[in-house]
PDB file of N, CA and C in Angstrom:
ATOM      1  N   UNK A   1       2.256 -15.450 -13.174  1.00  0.00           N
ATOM      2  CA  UNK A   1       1.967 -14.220 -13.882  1.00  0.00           C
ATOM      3  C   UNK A   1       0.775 -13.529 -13.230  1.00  0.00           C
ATOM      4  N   UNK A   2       0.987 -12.360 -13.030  1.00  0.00           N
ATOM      5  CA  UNK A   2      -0.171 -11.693 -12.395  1.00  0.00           C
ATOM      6  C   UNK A   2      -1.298 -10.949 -13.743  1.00  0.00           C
ATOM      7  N   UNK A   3      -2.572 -11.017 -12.916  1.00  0.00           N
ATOM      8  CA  UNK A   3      -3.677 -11.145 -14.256  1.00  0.00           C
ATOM      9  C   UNK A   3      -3.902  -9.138 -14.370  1.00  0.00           C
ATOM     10  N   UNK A   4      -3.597  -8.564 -13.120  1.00  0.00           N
ATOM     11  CA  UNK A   4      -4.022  -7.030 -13.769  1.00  0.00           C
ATOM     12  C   UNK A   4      -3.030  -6.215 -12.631  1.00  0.00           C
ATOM     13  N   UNK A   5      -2.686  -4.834 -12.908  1.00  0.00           N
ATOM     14  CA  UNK A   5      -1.718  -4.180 -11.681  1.00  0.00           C
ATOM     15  C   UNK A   5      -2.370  -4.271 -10.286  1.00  0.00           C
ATOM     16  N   UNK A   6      -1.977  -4.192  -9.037  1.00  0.00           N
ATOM     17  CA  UNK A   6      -1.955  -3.868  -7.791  1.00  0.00           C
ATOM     18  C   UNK A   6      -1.421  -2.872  -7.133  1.00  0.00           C
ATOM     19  N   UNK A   7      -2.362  -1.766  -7.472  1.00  0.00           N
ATOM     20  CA  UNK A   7      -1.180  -0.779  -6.607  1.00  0.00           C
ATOM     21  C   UNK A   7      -1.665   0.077  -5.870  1.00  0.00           C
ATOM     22  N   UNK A   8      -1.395   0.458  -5.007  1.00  0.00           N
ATOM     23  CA  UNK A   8      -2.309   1.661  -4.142  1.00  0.00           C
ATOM     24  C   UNK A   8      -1.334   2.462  -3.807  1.00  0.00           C
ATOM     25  N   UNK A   9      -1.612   3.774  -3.591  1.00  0.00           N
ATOM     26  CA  UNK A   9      -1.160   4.851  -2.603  1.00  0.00           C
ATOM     27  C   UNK A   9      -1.748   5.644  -1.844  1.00  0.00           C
ATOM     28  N   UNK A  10      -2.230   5.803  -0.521  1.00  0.00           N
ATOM     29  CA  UNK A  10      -3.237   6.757   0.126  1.00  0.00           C
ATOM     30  C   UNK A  10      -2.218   7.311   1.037  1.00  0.00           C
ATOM     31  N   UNK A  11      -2.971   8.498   1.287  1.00  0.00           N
ATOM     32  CA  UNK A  11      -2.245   9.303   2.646  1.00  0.00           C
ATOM     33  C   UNK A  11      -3.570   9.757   4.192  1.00  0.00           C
ATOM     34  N   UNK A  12      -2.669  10.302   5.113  1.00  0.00           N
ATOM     35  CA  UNK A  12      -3.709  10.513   6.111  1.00  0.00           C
ATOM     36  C   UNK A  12      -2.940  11.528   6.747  1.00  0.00           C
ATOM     37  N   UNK A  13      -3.455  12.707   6.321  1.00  0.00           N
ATOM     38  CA  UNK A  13      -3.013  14.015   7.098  1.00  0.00           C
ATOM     39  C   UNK A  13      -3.848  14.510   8.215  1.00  0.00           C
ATOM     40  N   UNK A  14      -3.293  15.318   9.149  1.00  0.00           N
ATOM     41  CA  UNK A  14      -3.887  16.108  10.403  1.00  0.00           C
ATOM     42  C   UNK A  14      -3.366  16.925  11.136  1.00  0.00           C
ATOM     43  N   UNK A  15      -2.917  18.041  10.143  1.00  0.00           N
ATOM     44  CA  UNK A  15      -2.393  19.538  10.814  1.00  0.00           C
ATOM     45  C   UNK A  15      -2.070  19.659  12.041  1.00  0.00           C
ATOM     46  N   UNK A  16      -3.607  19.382  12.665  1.00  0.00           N
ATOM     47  CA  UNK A  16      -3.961  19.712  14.167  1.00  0.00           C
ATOM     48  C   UNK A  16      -2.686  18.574  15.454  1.00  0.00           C
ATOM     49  N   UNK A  17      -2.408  17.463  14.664  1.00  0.00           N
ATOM     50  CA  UNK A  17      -1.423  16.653  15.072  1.00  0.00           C
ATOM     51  C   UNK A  17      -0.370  16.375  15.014  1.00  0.00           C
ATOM     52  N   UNK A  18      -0.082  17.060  13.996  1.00  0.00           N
ATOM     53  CA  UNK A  18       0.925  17.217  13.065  1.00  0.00           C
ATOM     54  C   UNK A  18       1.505  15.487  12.635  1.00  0.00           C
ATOM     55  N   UNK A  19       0.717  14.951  12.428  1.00  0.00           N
ATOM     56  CA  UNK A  19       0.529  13.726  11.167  1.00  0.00           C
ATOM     57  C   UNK A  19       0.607  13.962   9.800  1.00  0.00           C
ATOM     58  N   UNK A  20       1.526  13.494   9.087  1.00  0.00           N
ATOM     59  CA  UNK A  20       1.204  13.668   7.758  1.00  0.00           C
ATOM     60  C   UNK A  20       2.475  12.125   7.204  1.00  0.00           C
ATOM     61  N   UNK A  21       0.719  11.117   6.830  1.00  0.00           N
ATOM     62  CA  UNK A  21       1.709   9.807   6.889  1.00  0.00           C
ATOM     63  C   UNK A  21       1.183   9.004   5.197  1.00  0.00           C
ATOM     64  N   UNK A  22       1.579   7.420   4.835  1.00  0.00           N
ATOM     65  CA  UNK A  22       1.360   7.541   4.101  1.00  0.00           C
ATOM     66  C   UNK A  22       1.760   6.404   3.899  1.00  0.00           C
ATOM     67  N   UNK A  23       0.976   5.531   2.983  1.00  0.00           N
ATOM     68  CA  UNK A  23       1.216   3.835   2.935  1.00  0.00           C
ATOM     69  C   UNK A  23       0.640   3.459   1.640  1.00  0.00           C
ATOM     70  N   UNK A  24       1.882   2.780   1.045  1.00  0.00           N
ATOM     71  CA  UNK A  24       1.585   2.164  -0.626  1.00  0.00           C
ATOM     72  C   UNK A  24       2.105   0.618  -0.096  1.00  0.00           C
ATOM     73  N   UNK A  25       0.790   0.080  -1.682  1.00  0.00           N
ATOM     74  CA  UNK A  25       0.757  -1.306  -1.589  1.00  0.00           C
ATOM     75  C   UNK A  25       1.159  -1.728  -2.901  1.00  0.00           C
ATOM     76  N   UNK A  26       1.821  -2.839  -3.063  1.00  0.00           N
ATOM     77  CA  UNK A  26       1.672  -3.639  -4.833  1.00  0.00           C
ATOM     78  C   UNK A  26       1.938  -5.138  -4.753  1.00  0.00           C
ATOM     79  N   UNK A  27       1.189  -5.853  -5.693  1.00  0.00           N
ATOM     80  CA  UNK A  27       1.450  -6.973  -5.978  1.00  0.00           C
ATOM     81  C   UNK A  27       2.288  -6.911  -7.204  1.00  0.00           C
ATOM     82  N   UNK A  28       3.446  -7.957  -6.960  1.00  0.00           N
ATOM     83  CA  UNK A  28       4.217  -7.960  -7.752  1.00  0.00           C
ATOM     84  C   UNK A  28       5.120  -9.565  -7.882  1.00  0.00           C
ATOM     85  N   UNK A  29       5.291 -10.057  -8.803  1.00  0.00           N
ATOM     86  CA  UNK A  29       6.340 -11.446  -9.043  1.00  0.00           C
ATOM     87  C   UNK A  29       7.567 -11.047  -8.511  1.00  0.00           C
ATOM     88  N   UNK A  30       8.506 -12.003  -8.644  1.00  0.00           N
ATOM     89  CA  UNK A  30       9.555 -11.742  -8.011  1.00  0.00           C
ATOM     90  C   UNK A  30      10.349 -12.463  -8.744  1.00  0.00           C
ATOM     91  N   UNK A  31      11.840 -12.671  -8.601  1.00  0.00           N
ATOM     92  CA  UNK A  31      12.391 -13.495  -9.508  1.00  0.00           C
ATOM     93  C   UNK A  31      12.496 -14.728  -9.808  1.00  0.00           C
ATOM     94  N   UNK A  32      12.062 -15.362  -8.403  1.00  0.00           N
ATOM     95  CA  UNK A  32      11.450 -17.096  -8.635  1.00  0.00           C
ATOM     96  C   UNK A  32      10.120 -17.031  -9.216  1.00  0.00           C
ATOM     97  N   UNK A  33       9.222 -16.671  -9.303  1.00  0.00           N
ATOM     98  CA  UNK A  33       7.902 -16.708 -10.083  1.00  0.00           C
ATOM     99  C   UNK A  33       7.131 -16.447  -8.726  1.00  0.00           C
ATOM    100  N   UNK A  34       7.280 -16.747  -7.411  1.00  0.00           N
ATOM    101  CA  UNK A  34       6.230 -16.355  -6.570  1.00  0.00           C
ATOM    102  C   UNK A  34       5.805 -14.665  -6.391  1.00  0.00           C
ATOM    103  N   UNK A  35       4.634 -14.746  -6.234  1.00  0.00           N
ATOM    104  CA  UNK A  35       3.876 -13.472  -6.050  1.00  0.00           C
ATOM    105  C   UNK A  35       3.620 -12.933  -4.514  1.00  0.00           C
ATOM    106  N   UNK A  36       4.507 -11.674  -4.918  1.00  0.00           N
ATOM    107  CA  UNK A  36       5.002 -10.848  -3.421  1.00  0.00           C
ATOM    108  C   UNK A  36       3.999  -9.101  -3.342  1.00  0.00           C
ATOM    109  N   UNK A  37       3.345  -9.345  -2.121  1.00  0.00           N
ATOM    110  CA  UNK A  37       2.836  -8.252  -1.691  1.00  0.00           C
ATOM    111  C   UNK A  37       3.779  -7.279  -0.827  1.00  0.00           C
ATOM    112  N   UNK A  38       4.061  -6.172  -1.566  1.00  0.00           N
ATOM    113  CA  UNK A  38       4.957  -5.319  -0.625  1.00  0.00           C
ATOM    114  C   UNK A  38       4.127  -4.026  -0.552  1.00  0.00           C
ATOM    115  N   UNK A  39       4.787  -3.616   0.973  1.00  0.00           N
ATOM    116  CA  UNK A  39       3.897  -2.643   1.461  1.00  0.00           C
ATOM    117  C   UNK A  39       5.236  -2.299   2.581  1.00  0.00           C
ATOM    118  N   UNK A  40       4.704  -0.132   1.925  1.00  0.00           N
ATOM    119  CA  UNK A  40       6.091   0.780   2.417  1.00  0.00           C
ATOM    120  C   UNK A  40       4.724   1.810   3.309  1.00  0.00           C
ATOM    121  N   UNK A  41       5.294   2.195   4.213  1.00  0.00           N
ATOM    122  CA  UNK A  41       4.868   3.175   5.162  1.00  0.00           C
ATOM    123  C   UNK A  41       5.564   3.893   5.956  1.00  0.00           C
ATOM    124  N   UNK A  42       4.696   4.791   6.476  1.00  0.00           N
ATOM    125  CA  UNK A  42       6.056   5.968   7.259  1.00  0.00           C
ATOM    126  C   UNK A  42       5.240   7.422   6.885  1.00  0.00           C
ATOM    127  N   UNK A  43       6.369   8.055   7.507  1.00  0.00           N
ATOM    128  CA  UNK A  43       5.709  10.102   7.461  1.00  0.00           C
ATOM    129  C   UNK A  43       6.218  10.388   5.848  1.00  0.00           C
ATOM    130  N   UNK A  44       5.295  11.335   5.152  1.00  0.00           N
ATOM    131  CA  UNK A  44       5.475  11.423   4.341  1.00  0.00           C
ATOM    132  C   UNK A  44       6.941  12.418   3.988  1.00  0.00           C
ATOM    133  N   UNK A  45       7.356  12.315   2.957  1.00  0.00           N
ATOM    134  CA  UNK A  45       8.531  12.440   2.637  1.00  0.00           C
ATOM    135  C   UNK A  45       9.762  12.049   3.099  1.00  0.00           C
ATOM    136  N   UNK A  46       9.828  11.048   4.021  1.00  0.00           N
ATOM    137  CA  UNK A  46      11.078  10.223   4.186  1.00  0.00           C
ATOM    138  C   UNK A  46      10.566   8.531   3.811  1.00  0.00           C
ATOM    139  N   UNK A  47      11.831   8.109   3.855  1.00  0.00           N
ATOM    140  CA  UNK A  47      12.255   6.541   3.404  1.00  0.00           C
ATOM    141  C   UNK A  47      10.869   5.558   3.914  1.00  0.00           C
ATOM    142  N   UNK A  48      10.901   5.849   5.193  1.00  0.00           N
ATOM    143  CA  UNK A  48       9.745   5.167   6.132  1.00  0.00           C
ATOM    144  C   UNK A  48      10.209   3.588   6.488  1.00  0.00           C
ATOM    145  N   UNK A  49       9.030   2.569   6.207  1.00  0.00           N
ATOM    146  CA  UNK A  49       9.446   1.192   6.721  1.00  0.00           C
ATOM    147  C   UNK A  49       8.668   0.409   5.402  1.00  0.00           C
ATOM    148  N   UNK A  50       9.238  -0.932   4.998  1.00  0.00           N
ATOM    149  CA  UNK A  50       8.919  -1.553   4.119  1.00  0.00           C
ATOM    150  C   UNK A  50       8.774  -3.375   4.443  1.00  0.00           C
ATOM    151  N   UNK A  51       7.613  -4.083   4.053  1.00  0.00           N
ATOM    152  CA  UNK A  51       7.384  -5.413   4.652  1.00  0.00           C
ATOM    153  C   UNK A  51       7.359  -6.113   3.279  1.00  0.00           C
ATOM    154  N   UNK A  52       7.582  -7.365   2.977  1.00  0.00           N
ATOM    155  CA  UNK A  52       7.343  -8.436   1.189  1.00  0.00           C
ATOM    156  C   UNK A  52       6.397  -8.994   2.428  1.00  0.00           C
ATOM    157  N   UNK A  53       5.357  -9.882   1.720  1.00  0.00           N
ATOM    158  CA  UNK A  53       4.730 -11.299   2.019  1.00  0.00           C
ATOM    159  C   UNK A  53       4.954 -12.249   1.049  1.00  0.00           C
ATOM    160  N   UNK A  54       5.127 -13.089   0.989  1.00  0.00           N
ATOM    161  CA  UNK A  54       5.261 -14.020   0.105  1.00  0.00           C
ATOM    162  C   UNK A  54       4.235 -14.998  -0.419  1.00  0.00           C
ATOM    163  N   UNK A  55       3.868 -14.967  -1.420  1.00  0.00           N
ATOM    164  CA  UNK A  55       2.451 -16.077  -1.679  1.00  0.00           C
ATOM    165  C   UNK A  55       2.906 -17.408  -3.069  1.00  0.00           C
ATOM    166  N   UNK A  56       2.046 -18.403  -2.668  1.00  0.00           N
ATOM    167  CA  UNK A  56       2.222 -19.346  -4.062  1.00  0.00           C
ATOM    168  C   UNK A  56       1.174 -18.952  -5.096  1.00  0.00           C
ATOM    169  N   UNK A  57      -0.034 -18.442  -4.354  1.00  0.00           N
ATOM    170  CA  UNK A  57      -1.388 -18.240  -5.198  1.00  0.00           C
ATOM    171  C   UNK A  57      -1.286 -16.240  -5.467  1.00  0.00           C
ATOM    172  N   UNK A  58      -1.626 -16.121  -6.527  1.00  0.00           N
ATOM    173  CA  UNK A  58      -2.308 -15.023  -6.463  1.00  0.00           C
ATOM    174  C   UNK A  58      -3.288 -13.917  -5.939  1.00  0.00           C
ATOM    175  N   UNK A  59      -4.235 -15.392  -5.712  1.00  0.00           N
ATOM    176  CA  UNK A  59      -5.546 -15.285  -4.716  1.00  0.00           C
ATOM    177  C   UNK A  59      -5.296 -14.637  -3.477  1.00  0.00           C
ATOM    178  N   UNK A  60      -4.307 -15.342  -3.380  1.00  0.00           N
ATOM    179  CA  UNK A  60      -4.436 -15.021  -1.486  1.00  0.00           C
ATOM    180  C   UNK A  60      -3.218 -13.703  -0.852  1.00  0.00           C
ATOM    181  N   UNK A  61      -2.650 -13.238  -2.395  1.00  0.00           N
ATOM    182  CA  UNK A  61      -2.288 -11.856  -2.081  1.00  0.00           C
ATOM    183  C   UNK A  61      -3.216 -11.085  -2.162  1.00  0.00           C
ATOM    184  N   UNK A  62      -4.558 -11.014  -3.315  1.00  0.00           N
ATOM    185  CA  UNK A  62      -4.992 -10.466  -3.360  1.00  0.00           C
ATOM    186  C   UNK A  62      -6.090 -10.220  -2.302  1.00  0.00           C
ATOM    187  N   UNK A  63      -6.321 -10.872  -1.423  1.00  0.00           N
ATOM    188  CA  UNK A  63      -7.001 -11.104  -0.433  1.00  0.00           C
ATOM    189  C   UNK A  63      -6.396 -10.119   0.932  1.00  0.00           C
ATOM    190  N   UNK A  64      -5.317 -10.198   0.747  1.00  0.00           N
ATOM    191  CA  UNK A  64      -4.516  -9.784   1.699  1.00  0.00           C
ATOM    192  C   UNK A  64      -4.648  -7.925   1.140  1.00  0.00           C
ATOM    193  N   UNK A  65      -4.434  -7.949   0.342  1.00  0.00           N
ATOM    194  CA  UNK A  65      -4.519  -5.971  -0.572  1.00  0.00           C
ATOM    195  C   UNK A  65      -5.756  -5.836   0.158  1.00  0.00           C
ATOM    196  N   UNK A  66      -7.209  -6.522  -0.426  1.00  0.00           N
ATOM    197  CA  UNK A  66      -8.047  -5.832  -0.386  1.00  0.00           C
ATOM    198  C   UNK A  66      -8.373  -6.073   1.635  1.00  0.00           C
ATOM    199  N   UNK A  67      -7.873  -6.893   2.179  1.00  0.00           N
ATOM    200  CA  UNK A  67      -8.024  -6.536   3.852  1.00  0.00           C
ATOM    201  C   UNK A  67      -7.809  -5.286   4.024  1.00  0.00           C
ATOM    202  N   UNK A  68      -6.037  -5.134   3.715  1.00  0.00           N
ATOM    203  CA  UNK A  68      -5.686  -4.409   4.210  1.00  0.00           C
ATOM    204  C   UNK A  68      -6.192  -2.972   3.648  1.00  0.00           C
ATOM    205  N   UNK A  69      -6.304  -2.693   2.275  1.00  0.00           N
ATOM    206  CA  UNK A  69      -6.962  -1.621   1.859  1.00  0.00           C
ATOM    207  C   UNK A  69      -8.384  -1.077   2.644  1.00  0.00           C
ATOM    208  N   UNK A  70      -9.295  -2.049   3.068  1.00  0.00           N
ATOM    209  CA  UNK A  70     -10.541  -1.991   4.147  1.00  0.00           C
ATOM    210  C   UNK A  70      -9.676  -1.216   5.234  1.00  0.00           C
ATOM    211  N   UNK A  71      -8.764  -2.157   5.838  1.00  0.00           N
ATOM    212  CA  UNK A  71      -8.388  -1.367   7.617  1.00  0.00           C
ATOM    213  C   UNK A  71      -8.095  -0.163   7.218  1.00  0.00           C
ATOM    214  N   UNK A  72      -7.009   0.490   6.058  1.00  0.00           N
ATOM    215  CA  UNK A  72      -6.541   1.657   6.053  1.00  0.00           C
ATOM    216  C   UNK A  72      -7.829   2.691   5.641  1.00  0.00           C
ATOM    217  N   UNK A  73      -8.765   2.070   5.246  1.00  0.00           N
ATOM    218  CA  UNK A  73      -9.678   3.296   4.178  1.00  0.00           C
ATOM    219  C   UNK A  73     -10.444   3.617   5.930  1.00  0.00           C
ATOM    220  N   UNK A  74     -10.554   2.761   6.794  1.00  0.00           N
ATOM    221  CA  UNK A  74     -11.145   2.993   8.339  1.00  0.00           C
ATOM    222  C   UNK A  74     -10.793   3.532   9.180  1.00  0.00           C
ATOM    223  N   UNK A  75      -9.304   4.013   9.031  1.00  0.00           N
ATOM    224  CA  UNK A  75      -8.240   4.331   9.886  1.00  0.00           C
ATOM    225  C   UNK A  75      -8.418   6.292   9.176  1.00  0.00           C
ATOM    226  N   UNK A  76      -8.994   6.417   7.664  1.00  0.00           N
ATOM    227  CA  UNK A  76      -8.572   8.036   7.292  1.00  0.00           C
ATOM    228  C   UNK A  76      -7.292   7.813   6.395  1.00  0.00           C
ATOM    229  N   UNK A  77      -7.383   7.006   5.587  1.00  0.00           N
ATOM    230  CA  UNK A  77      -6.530   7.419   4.744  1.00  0.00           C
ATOM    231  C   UNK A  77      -7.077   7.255   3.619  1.00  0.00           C
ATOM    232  N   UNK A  78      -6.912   8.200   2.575  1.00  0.00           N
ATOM    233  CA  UNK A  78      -7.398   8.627   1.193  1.00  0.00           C
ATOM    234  C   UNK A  78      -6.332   8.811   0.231  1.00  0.00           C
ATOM    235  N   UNK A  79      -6.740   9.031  -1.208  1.00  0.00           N
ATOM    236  CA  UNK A  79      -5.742   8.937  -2.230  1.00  0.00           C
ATOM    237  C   UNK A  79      -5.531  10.347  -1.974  1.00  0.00           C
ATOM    238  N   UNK A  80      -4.351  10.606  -2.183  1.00  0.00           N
ATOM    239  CA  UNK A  80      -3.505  12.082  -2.135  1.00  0.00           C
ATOM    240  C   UNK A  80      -4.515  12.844  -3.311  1.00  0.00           C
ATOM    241  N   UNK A  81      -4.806  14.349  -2.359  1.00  0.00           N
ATOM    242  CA  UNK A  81      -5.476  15.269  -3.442  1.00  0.00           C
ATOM    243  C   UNK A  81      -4.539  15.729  -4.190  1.00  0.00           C
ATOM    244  N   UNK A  82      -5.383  15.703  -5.446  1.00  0.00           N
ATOM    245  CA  UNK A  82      -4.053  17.034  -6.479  1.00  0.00           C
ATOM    246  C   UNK A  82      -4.002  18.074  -6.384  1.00  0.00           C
ATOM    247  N   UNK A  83      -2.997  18.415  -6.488  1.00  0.00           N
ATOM    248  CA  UNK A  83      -2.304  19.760  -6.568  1.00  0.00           C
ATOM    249  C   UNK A  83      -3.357  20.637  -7.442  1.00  0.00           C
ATOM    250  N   UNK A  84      -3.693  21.818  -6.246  1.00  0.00           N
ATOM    251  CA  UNK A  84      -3.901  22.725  -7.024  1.00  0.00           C
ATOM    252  C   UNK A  84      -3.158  23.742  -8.108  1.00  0.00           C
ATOM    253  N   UNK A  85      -3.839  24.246  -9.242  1.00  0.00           N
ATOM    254  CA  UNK A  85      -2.808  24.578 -10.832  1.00  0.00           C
ATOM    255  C   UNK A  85      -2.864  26.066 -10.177  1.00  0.00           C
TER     256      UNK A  85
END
């Protein structure tokens, strides 16, 4: 059982490059009881590419989120701004 949600979504745009990309994370159980880190990426608004990891501990997904959340926040990617009303 997982103890609180896992979820991220950031993006990393650049006009000038015409980049506009975008990578979500979640911890989540699965139907045997092990706890699976999946993580989807790609240009924004298509399908993109999608990876599971598989863990026995909790711990050590969560270990794995917050790495990877570090490399991406280094790389320029931020939570999507809102829409202006």
């Amino acid at each position: 059982m997982i103890s609180q949600p896992y979820r991220l979504y950031v993006e990393r745009s650049d006009p000038s490059r015409n980049m506009a990309r975008y990578y979500a994370m979640s911890i989540e159980p699965n139907l045997f009881g092990d706890i699976c880190l999946l993580r989807k990426w790609g240009r924004i608004g298509t399908r993109g590419q999608m990876m599971v990891h598989h863990f026995c501990q909790e711990e050590e997904a969560v270990r794995l989120f917050l790495d990877l959340l570090r490399q991406k926040r280094k790389r320029g990617y931020r939570p999507r701004a809102s829409l202006p009303k």
